[in-house]
N, C-alpha and C. Protein backbone atom coordinates (compact mmCIF):
# COMPACT_ATOMS: atom_id res chain seq x y z
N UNK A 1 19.65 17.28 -13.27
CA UNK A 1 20.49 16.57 -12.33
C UNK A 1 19.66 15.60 -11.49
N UNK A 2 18.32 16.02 -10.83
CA UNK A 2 17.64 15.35 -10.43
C UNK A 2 16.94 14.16 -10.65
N UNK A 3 16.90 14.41 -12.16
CA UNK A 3 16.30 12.91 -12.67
C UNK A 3 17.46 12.19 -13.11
N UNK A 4 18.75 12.17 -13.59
CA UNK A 4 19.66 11.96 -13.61
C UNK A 4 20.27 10.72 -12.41
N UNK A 5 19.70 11.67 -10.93
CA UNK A 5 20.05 11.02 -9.61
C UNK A 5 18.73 9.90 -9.38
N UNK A 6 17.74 9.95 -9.85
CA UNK A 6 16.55 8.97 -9.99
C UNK A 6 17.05 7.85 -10.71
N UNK A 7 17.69 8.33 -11.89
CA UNK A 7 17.55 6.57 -12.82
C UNK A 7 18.53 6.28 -12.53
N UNK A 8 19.87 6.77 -12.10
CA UNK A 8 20.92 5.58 -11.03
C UNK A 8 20.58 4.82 -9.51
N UNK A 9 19.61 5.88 -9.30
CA UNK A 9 18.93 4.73 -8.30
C UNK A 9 18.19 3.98 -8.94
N UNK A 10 17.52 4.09 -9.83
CA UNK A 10 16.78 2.74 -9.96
C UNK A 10 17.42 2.04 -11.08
N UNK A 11 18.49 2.16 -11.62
CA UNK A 11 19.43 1.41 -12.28
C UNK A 11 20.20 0.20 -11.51
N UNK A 12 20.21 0.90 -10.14
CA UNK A 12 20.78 0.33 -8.97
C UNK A 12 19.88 -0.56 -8.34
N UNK A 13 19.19 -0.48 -8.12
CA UNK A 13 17.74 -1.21 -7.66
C UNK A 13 17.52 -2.50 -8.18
N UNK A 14 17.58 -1.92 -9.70
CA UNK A 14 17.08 -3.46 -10.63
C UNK A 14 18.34 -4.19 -10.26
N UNK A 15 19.84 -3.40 -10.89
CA UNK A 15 20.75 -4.65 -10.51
C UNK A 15 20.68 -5.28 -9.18
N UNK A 16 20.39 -4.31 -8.32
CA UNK A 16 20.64 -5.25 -7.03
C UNK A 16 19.66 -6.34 -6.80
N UNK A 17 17.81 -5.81 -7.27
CA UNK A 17 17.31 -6.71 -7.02
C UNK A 17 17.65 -7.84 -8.42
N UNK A 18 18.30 -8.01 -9.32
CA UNK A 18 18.39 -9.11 -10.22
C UNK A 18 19.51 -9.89 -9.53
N UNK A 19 20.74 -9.88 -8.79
CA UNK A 19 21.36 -10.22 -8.37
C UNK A 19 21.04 -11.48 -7.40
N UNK A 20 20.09 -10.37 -6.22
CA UNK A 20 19.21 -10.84 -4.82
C UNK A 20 18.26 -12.18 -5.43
N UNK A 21 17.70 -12.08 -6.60
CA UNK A 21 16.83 -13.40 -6.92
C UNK A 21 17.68 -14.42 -7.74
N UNK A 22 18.84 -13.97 -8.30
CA UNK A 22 19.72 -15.21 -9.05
C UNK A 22 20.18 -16.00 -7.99
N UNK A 23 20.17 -15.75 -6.49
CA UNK A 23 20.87 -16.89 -5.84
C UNK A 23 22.09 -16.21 -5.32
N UNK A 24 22.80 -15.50 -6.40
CA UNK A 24 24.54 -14.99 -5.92
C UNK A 24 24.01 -14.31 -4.50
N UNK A 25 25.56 -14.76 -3.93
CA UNK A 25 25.35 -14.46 -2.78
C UNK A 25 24.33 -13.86 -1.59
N UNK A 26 23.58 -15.24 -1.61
CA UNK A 26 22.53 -15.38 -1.20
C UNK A 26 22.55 -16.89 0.14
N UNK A 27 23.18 -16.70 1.89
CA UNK A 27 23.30 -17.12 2.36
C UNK A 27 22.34 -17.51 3.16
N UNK A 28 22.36 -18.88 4.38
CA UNK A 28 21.24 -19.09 5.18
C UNK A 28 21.04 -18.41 6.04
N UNK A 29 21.64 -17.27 6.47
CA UNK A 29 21.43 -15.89 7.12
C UNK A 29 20.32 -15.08 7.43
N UNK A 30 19.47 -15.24 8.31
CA UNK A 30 18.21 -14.34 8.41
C UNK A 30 18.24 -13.03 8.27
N UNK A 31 18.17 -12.54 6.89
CA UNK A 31 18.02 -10.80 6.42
C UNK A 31 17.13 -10.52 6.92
N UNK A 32 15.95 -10.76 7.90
CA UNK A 32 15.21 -10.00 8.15
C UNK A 32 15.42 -8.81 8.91
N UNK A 33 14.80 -7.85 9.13
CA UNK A 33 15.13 -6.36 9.89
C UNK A 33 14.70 -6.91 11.42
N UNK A 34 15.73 -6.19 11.63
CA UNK A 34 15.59 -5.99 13.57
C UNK A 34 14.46 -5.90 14.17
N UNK A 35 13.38 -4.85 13.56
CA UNK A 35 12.11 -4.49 13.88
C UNK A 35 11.15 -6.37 13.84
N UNK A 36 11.55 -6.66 12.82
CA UNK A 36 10.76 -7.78 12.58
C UNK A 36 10.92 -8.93 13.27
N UNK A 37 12.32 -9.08 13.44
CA UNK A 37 13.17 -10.28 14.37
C UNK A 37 12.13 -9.84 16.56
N UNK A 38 12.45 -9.04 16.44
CA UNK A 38 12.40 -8.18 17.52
C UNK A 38 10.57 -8.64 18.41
N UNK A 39 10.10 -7.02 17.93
CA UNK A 39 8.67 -7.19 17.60
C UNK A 39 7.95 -6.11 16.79
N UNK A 40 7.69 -6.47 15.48
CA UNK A 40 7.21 -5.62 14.35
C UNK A 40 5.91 -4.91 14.93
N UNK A 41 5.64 -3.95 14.89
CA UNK A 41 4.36 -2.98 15.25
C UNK A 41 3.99 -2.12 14.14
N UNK A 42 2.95 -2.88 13.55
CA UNK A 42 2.43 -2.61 12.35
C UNK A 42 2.09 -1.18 12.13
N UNK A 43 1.00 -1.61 13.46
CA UNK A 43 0.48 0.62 13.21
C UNK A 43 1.49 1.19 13.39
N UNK A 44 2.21 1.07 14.44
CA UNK A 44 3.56 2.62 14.44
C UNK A 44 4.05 2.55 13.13
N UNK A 45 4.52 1.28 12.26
CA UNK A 45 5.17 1.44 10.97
C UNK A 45 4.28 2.10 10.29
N UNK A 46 2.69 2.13 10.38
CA UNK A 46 1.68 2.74 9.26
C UNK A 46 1.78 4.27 9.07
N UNK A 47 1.93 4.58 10.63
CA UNK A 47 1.81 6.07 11.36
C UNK A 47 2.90 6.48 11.02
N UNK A 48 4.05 6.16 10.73
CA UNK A 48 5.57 6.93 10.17
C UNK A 48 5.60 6.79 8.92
N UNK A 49 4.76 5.78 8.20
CA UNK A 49 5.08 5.98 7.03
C UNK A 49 3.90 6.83 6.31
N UNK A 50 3.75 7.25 6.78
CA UNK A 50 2.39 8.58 6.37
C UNK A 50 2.74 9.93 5.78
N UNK A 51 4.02 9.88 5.84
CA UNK A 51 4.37 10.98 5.57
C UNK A 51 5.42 10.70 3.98
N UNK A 52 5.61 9.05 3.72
CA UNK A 52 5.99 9.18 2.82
C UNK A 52 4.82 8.73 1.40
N UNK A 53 3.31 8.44 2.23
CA UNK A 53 2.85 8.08 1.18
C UNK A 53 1.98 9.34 0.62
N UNK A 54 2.51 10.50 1.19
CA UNK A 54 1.66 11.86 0.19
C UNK A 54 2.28 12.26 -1.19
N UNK A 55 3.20 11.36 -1.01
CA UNK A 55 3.69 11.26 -2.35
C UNK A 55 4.32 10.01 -3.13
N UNK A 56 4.80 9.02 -2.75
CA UNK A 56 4.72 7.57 -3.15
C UNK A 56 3.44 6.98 -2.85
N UNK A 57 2.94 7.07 -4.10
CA UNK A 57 1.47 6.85 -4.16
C UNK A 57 1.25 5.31 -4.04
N UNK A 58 0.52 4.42 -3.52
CA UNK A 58 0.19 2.50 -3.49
C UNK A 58 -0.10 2.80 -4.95
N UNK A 59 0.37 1.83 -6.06
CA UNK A 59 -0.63 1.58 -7.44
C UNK A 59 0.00 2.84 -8.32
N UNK A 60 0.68 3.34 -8.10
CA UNK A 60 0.91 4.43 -8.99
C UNK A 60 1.97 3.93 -9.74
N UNK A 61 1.91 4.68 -11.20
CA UNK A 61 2.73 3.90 -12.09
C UNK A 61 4.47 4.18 -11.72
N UNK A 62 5.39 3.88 -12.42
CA UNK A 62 6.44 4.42 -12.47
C UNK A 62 6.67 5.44 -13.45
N UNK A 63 5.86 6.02 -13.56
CA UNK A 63 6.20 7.34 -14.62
C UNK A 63 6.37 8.55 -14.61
N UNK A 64 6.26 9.00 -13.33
CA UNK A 64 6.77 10.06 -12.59
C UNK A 64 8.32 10.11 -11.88
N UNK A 65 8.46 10.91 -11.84
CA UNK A 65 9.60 11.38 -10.79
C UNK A 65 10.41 10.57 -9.51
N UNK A 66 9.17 10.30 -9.27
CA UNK A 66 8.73 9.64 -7.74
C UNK A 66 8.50 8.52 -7.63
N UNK A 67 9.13 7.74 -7.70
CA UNK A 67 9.48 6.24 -7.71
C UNK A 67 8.51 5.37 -6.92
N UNK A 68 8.04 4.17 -7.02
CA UNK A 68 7.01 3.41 -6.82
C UNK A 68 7.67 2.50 -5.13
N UNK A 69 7.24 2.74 -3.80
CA UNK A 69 8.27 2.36 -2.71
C UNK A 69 7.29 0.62 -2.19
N UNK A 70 5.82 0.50 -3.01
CA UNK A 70 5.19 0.07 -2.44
C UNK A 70 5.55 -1.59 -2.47
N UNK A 71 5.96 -2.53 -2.04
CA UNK A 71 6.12 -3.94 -2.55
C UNK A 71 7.66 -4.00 -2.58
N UNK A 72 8.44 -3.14 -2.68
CA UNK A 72 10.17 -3.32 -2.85
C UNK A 72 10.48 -3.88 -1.61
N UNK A 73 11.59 -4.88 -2.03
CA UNK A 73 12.37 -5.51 -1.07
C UNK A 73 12.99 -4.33 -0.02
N UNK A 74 12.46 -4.79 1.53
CA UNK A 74 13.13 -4.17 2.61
C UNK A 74 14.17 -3.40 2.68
N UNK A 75 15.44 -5.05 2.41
CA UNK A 75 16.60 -4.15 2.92
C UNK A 75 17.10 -3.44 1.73
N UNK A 76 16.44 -3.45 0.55
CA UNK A 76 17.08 -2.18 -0.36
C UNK A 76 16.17 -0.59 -0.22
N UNK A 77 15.10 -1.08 0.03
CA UNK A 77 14.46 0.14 0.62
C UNK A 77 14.70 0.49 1.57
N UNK A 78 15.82 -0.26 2.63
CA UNK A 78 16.29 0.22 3.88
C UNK A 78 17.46 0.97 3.54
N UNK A 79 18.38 0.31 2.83
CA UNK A 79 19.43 1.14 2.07
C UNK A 79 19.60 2.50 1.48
N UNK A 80 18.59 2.80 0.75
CA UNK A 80 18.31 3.97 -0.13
C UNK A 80 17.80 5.03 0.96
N UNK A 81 16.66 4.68 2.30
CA UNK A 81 16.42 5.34 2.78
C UNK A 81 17.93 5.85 3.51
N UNK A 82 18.80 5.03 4.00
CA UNK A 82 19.83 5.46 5.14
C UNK A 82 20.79 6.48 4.00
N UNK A 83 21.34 5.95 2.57
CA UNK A 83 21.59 6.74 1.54
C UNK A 83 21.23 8.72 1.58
N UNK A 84 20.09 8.82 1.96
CA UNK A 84 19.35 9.81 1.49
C UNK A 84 19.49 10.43 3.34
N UNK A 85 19.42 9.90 3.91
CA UNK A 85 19.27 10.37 5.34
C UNK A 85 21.06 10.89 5.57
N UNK A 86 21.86 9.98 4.93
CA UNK A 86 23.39 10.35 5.23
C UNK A 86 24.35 11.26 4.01
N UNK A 87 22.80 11.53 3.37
CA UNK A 87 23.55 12.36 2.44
C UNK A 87 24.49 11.83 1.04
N UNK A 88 24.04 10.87 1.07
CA UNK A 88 24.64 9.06 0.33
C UNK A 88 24.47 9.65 -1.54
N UNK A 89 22.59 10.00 -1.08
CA UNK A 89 22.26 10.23 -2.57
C UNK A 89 21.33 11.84 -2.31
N UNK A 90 21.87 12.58 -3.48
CA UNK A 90 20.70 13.99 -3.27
C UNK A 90 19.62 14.12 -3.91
N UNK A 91 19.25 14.39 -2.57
CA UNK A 91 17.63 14.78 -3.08
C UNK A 91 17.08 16.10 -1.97
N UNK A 92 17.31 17.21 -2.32
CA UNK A 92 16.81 17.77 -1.19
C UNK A 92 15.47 17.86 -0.38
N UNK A 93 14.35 17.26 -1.34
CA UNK A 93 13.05 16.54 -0.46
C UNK A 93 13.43 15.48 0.72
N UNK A 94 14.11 14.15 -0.09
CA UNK A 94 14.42 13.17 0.62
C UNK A 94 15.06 13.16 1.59
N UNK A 95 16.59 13.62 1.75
CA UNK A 95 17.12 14.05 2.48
C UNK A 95 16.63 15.07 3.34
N UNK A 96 15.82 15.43 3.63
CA UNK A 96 15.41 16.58 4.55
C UNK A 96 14.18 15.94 5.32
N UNK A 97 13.60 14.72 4.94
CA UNK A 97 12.72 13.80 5.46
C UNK A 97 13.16 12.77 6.00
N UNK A 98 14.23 11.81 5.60
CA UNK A 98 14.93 10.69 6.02
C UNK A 98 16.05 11.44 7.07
N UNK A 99 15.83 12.37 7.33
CA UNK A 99 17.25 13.07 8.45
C UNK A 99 16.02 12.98 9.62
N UNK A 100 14.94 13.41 9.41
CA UNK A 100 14.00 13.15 10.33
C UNK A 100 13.61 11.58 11.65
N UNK A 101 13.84 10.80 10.63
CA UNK A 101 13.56 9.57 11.71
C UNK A 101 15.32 8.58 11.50
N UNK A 102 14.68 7.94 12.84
CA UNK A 102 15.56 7.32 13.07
C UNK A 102 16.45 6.08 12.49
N UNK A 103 17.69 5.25 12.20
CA UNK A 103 17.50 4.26 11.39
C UNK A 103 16.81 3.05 11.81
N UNK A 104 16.24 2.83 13.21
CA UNK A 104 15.28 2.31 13.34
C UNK A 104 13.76 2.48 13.19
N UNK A 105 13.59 3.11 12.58
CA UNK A 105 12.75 3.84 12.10
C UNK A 105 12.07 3.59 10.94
N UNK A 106 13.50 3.70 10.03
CA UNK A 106 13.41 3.65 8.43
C UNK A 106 13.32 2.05 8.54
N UNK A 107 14.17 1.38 9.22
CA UNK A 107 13.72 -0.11 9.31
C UNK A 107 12.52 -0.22 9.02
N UNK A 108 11.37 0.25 10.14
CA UNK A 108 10.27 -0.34 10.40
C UNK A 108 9.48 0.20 9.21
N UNK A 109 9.67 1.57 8.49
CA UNK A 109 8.78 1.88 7.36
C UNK A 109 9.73 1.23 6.16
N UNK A 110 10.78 0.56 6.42
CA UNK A 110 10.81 -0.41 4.91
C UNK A 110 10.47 -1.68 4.87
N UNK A 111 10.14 -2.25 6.12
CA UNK A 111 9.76 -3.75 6.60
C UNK A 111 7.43 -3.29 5.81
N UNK A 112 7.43 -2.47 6.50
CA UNK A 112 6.04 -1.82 5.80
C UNK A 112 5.77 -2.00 4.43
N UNK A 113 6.49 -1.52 4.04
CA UNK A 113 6.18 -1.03 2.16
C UNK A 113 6.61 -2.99 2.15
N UNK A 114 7.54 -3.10 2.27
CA UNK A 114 7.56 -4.75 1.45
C UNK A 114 6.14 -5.39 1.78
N UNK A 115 5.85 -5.35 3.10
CA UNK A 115 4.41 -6.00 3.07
C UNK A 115 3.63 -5.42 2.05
N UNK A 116 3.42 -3.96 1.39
CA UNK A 116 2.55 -3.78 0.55
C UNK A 116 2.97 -3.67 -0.96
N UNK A 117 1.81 -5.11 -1.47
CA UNK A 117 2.15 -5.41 -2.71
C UNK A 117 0.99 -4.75 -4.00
């Protein structure tokens, strides 16, 4: 069931990100995250996201379980996180970690990972 719930997320992922680069609905609208608009604070984003890189490894392949978070577009990595925090998608790791911080929070550790490519 679990890996099952993995490759519709990342079934979901690709479509969304193939969508996001064709242009479709794609307005002059600043998507950037609040944190960033605001004032982005790099270390606090480093320091919260520490807990998700003991296991989303930087450089690690996609061939595990455990999906690659490092370089993905923000607001879909903002998405999936609020998903998993609201009980959206199961994972009882995920969900029991993303219930932990805040959705400003998850902002600032998905504004993070996009910086890392």
């Amino acid at each position: 069931m679990r890996v099952f719930v993995w490759i519709s997320l990342l079934m979901s992922l690709f479509y969304v990100t193939s969508c996001s680069t064709s242009g479709a609905g794609n307005s002059a609208k600043n998507t950037a995250p609040v944190a960033k608009q605001a004032s982005y604070d790099r270390d606090y984003a480093s320091m919260l996201s520490g807990s998700c890189t003991t296991c989303h490894i930087q450089g690690a392949k996609n061939t595990s379980k455990i999906p690659a978070i490092h370089g993905m577009e923000k607001e879909i990595l903002f998405e999936i996180l609020k998903a998993f925090k609201y009980s959206e998608y199961e994972s009882g790791t995920m969900e029991k970690i993303a219930k932990t911080f805040s959705d400003e929070e998850l902002e600032l550790m998905s504004y993070y990972f996009a910086e890392q490519k």
